[in-house]
PDB file of N, CA and C in Angstrom:
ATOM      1  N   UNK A   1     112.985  89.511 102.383  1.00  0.00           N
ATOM      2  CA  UNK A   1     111.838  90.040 103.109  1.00  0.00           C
ATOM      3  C   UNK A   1     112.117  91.500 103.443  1.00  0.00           C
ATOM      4  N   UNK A   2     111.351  92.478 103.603  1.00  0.00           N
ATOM      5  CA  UNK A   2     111.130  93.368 103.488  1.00  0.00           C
ATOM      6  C   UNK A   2     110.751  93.892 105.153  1.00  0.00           C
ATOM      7  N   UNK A   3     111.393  95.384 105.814  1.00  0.00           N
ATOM      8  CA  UNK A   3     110.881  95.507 107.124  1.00  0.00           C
ATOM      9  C   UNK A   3     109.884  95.703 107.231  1.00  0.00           C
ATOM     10  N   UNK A   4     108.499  95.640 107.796  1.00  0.00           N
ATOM     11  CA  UNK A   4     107.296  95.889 107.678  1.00  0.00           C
ATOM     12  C   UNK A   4     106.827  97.612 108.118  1.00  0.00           C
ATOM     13  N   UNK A   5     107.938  98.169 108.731  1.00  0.00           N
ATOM     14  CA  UNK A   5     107.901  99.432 109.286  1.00  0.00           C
ATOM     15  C   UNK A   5     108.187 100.607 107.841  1.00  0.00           C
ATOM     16  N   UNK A   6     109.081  99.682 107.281  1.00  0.00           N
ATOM     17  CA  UNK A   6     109.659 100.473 105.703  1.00  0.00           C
ATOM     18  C   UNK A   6     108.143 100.145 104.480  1.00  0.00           C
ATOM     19  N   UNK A   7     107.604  99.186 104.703  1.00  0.00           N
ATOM     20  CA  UNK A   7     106.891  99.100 104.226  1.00  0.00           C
ATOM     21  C   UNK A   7     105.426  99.831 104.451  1.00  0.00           C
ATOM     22  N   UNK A   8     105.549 100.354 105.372  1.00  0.00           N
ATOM     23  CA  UNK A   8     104.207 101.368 105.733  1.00  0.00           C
ATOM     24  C   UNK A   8     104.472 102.867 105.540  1.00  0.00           C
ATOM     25  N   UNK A   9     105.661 103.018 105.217  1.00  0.00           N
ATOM     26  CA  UNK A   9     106.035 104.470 104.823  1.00  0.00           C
ATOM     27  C   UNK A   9     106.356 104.372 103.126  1.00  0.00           C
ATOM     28  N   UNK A  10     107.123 103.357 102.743  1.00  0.00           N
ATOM     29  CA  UNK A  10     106.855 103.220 101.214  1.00  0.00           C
ATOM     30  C   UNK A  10     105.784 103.682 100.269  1.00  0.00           C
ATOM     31  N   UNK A  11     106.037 104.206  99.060  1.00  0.00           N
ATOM     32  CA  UNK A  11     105.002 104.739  98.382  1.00  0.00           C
ATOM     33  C   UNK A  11     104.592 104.587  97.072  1.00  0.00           C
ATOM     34  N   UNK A  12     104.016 103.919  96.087  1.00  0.00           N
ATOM     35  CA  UNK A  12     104.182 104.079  94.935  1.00  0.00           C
ATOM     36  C   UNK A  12     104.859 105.455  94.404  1.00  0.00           C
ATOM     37  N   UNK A  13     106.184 105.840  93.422  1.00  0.00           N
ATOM     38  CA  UNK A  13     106.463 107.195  92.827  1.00  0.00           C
ATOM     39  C   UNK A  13     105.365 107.716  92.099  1.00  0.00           C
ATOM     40  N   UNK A  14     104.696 106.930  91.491  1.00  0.00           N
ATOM     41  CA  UNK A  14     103.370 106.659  90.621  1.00  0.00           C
ATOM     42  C   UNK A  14     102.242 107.541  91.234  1.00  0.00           C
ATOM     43  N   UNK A  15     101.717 106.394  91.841  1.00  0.00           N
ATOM     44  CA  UNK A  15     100.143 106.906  92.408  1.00  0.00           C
ATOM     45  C   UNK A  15     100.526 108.182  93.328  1.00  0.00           C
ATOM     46  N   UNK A  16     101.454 107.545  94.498  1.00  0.00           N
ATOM     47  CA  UNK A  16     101.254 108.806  95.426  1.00  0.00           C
ATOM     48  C   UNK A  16     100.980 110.524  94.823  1.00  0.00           C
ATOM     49  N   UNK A  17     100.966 110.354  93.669  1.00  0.00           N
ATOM     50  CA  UNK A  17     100.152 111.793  93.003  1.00  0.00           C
ATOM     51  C   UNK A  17      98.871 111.765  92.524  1.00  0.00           C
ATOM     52  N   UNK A  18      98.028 110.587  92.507  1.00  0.00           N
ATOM     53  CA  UNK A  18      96.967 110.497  92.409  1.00  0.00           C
ATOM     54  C   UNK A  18      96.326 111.237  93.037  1.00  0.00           C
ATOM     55  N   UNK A  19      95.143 112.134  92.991  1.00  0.00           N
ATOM     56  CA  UNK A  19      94.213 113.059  93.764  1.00  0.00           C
ATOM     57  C   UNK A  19      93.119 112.595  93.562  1.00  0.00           C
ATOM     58  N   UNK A  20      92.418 111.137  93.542  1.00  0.00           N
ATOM     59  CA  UNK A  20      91.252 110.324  92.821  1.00  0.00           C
ATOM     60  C   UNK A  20      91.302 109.113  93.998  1.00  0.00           C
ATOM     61  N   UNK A  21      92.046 108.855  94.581  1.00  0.00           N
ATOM     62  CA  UNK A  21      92.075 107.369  95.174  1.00  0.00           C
ATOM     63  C   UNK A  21      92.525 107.620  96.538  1.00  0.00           C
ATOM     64  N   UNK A  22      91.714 108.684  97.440  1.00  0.00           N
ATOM     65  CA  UNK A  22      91.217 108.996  98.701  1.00  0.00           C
ATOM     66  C   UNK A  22      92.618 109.262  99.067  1.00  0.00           C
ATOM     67  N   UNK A  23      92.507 109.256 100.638  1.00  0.00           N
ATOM     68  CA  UNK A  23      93.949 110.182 101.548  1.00  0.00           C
ATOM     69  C   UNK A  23      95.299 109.835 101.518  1.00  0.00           C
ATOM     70  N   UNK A  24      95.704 108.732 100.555  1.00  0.00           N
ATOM     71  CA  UNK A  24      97.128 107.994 101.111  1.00  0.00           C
ATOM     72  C   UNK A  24      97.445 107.084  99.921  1.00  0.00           C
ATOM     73  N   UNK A  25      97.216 107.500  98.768  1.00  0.00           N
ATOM     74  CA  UNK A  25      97.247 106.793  97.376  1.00  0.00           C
ATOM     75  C   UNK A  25      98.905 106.281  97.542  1.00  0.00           C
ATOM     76  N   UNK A  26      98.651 105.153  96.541  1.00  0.00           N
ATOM     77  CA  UNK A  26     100.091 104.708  96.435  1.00  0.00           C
ATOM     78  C   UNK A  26     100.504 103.417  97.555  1.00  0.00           C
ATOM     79  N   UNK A  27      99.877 103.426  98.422  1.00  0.00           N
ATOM     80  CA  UNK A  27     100.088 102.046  99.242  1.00  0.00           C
ATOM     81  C   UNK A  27     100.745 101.183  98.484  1.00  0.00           C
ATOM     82  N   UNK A  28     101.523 100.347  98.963  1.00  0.00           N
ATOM     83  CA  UNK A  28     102.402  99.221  98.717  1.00  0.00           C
ATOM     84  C   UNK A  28     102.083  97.622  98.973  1.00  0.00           C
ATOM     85  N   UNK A  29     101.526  96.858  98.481  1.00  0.00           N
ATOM     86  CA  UNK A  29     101.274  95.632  99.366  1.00  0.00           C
ATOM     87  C   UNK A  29     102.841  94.397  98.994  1.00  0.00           C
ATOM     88  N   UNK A  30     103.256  94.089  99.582  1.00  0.00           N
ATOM     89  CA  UNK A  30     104.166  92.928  99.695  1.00  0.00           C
ATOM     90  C   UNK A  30     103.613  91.693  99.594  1.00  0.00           C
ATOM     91  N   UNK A  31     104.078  91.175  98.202  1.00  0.00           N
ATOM     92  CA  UNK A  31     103.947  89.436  97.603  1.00  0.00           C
ATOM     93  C   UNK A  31     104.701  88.776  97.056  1.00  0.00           C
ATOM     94  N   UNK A  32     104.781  87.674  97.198  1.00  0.00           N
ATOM     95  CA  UNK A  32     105.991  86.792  97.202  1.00  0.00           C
ATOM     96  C   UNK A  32     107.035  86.971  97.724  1.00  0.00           C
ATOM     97  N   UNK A  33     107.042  87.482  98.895  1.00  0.00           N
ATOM     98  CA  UNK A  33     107.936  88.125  99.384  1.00  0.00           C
ATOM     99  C   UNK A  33     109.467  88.883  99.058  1.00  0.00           C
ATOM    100  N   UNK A  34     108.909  89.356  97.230  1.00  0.00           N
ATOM    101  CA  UNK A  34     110.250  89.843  96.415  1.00  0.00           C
ATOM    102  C   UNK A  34     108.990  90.790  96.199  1.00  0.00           C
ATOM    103  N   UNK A  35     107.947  91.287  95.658  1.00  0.00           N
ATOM    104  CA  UNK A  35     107.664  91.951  95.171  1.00  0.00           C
ATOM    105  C   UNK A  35     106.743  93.062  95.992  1.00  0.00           C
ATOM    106  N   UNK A  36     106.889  94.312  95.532  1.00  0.00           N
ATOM    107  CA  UNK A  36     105.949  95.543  95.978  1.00  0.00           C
ATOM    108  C   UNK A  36     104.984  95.755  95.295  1.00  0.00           C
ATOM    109  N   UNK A  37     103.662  96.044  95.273  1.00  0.00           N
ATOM    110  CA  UNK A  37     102.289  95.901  93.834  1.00  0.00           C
ATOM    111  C   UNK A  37     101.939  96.795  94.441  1.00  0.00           C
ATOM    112  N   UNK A  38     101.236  98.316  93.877  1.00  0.00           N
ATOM    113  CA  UNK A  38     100.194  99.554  93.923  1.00  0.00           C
ATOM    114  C   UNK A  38      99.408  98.818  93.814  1.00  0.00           C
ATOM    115  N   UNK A  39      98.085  98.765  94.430  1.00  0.00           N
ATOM    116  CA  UNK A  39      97.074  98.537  93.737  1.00  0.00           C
ATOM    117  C   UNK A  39      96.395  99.565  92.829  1.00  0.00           C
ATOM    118  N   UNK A  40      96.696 100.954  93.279  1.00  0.00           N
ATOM    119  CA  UNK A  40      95.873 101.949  92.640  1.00  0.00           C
ATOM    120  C   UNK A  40      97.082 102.138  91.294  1.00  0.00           C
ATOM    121  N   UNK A  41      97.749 101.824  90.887  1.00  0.00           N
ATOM    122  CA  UNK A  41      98.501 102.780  89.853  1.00  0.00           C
ATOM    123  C   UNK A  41      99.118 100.742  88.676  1.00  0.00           C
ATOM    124  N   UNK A  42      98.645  99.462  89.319  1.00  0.00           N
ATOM    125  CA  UNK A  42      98.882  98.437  88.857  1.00  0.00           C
ATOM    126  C   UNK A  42     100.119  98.534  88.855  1.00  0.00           C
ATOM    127  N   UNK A  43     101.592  99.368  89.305  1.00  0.00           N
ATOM    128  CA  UNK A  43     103.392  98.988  88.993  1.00  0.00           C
ATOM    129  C   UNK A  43     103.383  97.845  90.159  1.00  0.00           C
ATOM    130  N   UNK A  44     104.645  97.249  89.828  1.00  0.00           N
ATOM    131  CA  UNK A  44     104.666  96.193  90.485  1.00  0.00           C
ATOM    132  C   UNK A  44     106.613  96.156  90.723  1.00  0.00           C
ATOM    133  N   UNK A  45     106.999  96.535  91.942  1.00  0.00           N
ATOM    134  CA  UNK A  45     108.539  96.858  91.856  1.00  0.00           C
ATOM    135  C   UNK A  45     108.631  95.784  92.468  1.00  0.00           C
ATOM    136  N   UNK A  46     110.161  95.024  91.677  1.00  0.00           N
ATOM    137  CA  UNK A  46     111.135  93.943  92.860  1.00  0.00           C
ATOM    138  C   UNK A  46     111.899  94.252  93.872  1.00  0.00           C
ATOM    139  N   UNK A  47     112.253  93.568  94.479  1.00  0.00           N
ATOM    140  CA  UNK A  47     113.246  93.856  95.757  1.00  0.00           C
ATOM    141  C   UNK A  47     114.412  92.852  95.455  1.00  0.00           C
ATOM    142  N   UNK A  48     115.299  93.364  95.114  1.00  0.00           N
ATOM    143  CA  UNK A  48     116.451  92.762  94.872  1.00  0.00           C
ATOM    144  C   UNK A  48     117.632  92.656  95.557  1.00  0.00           C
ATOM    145  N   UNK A  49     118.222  91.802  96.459  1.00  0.00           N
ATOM    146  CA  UNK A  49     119.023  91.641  97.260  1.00  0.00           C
ATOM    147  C   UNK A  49     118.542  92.761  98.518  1.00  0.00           C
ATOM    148  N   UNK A  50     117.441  92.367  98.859  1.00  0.00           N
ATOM    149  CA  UNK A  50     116.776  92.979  99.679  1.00  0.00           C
ATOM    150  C   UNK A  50     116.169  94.299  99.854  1.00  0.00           C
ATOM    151  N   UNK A  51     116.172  95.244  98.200  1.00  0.00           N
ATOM    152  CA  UNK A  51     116.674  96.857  98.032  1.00  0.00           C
ATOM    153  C   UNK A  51     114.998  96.536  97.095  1.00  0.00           C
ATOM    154  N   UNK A  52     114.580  97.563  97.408  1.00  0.00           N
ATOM    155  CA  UNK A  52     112.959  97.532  96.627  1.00  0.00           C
ATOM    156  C   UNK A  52     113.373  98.545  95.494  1.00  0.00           C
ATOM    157  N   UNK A  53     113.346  97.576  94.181  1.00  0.00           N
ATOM    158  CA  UNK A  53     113.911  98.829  93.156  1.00  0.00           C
ATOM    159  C   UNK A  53     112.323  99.317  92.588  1.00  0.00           C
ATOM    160  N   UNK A  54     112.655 100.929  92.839  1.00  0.00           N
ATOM    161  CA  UNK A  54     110.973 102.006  92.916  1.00  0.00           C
ATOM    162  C   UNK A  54     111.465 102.800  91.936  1.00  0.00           C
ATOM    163  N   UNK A  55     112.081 102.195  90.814  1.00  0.00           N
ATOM    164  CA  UNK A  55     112.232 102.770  89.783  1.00  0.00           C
ATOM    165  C   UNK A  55     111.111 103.257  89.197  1.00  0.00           C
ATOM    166  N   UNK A  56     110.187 104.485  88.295  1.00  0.00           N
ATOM    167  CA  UNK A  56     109.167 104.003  87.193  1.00  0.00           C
ATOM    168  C   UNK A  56     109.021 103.303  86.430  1.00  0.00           C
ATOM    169  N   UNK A  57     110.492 103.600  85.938  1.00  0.00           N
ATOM    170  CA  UNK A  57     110.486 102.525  84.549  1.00  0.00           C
ATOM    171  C   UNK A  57     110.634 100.763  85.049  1.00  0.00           C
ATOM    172  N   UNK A  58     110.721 100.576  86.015  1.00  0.00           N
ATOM    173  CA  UNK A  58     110.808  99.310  85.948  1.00  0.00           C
ATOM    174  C   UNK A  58     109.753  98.824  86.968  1.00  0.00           C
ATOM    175  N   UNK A  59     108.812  99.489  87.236  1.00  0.00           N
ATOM    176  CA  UNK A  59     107.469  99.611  87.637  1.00  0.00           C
ATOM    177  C   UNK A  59     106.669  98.715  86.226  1.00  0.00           C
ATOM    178  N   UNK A  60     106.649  99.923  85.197  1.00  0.00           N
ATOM    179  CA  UNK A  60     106.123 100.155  83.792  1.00  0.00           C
ATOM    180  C   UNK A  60     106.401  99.014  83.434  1.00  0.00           C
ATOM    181  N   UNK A  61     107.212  97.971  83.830  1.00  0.00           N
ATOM    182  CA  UNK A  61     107.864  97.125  82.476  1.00  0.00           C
ATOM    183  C   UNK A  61     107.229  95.543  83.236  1.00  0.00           C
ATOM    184  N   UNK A  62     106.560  96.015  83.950  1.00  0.00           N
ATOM    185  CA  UNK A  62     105.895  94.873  84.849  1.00  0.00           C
ATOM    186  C   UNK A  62     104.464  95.015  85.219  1.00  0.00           C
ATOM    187  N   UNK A  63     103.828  96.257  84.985  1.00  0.00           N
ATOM    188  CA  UNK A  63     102.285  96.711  84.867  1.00  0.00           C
ATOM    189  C   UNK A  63     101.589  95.528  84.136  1.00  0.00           C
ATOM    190  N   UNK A  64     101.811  95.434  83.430  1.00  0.00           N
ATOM    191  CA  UNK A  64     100.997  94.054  83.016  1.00  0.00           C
ATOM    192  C   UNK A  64     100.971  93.064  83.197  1.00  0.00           C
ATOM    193  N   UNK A  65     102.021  92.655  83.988  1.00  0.00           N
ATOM    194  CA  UNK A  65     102.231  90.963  84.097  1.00  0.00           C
ATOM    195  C   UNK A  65     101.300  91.115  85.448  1.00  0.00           C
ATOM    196  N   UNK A  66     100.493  89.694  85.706  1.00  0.00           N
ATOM    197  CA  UNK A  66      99.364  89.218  86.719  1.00  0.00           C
ATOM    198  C   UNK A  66     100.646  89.188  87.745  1.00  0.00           C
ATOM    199  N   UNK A  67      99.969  89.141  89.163  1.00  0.00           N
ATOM    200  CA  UNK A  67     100.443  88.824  90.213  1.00  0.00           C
ATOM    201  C   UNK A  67     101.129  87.401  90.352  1.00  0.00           C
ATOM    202  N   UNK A  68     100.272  86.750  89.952  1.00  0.00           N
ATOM    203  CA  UNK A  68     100.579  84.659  89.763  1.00  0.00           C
ATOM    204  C   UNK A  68     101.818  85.196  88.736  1.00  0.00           C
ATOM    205  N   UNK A  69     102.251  86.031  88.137  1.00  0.00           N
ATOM    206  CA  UNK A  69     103.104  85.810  86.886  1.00  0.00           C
ATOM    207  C   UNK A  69     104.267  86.199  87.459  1.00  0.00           C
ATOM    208  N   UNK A  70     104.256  87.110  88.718  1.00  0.00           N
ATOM    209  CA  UNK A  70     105.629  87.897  88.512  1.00  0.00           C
ATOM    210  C   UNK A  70     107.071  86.405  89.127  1.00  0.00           C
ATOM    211  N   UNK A  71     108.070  87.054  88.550  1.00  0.00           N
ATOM    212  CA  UNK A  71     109.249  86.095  88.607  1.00  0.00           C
ATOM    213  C   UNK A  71     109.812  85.585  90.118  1.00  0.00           C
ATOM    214  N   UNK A  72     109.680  84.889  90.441  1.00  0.00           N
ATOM    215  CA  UNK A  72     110.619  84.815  91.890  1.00  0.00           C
ATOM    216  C   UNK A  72     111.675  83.732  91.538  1.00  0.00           C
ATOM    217  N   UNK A  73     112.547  84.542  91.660  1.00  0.00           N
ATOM    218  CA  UNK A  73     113.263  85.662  92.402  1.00  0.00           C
ATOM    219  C   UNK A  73     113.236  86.470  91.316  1.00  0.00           C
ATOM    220  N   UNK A  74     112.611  87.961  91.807  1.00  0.00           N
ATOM    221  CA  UNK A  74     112.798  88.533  90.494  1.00  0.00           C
ATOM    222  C   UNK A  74     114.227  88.499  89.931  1.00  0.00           C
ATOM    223  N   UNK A  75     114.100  89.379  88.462  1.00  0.00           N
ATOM    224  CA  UNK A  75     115.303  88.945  87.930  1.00  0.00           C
ATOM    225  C   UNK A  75     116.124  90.455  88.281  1.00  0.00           C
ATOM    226  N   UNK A  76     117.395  90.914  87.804  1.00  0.00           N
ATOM    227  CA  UNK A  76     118.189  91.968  88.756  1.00  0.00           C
ATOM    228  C   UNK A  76     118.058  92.760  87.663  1.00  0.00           C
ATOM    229  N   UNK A  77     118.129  94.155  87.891  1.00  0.00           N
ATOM    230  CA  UNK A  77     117.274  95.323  87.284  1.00  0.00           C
ATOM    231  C   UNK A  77     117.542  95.447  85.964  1.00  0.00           C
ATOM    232  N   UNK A  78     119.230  94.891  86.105  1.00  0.00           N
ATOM    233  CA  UNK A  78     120.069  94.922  84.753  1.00  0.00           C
ATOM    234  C   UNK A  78     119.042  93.982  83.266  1.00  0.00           C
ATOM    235  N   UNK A  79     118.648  93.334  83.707  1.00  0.00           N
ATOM    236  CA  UNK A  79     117.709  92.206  82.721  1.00  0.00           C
ATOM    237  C   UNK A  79     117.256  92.837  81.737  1.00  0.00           C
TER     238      UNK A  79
END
């Protein structure tokens, strides 16, 4: 689980450069309680041993998989 205080300052690396998706692009929502999802930019980062990996690339490598799809527990970055 994730602190909820870290989670309101968290940012997509992604969106938060968006200039299209109003004052504060990049929001983070917390699901399954392993995963971080943009809604505006679709990356979807794990939290692995409690550490939210906000990699791009491993954002990118999960953009497509549905929400119902992602792995719990995700799997560790190395995969």
């Amino acid at each position: 689980m994730i602190n909820q205080d870290l989670l309101e300052i968290l940012r997509c690396p992604v969106a938060v450069h968006y200039t299209d998706k109003g004052d504060d692009p990049g929001r983070l929502e917390l699901v399954h309680d392993t995963w971080l999802v943009c809604a505006d930019s679709n990356m979807k980062y794990p939290i692995v041993d409690g550490i939210p990996v906000m990699l791009i690339e491993v954002g990118e490598k999960y953009k497509d998989v549905a929400v119902e799809d992602l792995p719990v527990p995700p799997p560790s970055i190395d995969e």
